[in-house]
Protein backbone atom coordinates (compact mmCIF):
# COMPACT_ATOMS: atom_id res chain seq x y z
CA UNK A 1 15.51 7.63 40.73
CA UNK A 2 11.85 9.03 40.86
CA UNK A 3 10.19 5.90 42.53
CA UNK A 4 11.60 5.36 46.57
CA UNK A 5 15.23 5.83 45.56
CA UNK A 6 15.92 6.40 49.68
CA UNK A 7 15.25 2.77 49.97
CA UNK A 8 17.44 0.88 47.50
CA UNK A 9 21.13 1.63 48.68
CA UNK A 10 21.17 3.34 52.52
CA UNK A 11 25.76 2.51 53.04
CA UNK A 12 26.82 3.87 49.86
CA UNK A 13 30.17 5.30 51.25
CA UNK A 14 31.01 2.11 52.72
CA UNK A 15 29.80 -0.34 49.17
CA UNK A 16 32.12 1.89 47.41
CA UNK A 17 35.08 1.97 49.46
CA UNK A 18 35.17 -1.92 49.03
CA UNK A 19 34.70 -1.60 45.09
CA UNK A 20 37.20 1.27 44.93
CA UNK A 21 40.24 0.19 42.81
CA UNK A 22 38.52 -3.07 40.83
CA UNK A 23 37.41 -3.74 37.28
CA UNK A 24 33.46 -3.75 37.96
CA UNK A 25 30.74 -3.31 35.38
CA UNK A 26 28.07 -2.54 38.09
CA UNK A 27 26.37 -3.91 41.38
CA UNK A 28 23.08 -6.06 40.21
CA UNK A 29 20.95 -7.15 43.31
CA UNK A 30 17.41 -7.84 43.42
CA UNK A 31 14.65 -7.47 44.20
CA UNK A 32 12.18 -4.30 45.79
CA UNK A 33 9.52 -4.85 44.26
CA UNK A 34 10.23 -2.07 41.51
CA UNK A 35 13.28 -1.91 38.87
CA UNK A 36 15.51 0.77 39.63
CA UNK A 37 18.77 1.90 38.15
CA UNK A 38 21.45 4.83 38.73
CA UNK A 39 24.94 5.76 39.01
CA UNK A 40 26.85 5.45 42.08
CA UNK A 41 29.98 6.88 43.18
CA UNK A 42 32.55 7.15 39.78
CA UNK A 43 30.03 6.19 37.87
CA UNK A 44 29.58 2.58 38.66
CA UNK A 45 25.85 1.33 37.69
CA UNK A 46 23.54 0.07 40.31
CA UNK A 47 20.65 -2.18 39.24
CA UNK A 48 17.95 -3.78 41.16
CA UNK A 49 15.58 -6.20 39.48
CA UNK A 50 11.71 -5.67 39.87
CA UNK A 51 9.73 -8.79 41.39
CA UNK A 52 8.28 -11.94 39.60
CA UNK A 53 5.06 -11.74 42.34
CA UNK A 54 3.96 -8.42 42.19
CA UNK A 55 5.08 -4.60 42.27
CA UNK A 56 4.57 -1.79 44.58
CA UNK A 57 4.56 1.98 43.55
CA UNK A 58 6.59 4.21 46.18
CA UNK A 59 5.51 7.26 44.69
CA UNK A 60 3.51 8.75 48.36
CA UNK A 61 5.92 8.51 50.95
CA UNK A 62 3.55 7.17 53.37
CA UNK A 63 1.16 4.82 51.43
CA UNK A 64 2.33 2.32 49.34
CA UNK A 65 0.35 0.61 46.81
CA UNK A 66 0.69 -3.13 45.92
CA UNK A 67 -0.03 -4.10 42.35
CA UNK A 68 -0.19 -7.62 40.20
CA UNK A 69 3.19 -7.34 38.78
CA UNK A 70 6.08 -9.37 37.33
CA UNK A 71 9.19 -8.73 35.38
CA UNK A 72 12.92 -9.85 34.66
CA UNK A 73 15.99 -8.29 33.79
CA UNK A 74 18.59 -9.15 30.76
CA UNK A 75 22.04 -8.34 31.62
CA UNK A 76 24.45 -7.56 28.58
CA UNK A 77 28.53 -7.33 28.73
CA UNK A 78 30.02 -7.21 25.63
CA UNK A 79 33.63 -5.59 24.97
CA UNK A 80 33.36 -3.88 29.17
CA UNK A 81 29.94 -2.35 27.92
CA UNK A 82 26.93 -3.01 30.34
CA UNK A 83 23.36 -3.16 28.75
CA UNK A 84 20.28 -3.76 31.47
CA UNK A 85 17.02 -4.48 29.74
CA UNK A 86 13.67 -5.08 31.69
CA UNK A 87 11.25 -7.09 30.48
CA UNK A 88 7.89 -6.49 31.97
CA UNK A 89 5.25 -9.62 31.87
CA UNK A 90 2.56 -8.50 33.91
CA UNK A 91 1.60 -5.08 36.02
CA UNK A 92 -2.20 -5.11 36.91
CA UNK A 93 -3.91 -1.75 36.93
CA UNK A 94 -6.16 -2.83 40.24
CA UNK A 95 -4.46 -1.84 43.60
CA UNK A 96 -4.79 -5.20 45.57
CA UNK A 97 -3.05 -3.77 48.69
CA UNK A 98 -1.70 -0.46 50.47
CA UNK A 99 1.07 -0.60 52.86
CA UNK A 100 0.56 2.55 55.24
CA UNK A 101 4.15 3.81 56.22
CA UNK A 102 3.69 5.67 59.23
CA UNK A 103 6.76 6.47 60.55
CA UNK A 104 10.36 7.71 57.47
CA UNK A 105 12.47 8.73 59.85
CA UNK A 106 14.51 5.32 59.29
CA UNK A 107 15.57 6.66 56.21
CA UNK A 108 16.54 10.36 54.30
CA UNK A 109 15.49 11.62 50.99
CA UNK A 110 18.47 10.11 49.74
CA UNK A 111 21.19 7.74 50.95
CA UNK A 112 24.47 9.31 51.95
CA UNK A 113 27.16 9.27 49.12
CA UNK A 114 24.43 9.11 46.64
CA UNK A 115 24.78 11.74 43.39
CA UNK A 116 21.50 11.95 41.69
CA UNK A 117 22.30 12.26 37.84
């Protein structure tokens, strides 16, 4: 993930040690704000939805910017195949808010247990 991916997913090790051993075709949670999707552990897709009020970009650490913004996600299974497609609706150019973020320390570059692909 390019866009916050610290924030999504901070007890990997202990998600997946639950999951370990069943038939899943991914972990689907919502929402942050922003769509996000990666791989987890063996492989196991992680998707969280974007927001139908409004969508902050994560991009600078410390200042985050608020935007007009709504979307919704189509989940797929067909024959243990797992298709996520977003549909965006609305994401306003104007910034209508910044969140200052003073203080990471709460959370690392990435979570631990998490392989970027």
């Amino acid at each position: 993930m390019t866009n916050m991916h610290y924030a999504i997913l901070q007890n990997t090790p202990a998600l997946l040690s639950v999951l370990r051993g069943h038939n899943l075709g991914g972990v689907f949670s919502g929402h942050v704000h922003f769509v996000s999707s990666y791989l987890i552990g063996d492989n196991i897709l992680n998707v969280v939805a974007g927001s139908a009020a409004y969508a902050i970009d994560c991009h600078d650490l410390h200042h985050h910017y608020v935007h007009e913004g709504s979307s919704y996600q189509i989940i797929t299974i067909d024959r243990g195949q797992v298709g996520v497609t977003t549909r965006q609706l609305l994401h306003g150019k104007a910034v209508i808010d910044e969140l200052t973020i003073p203080d990471t320390k709460f959370v690392g570059r990435a979570p631990q247990g998490y392989e970027s692909r």
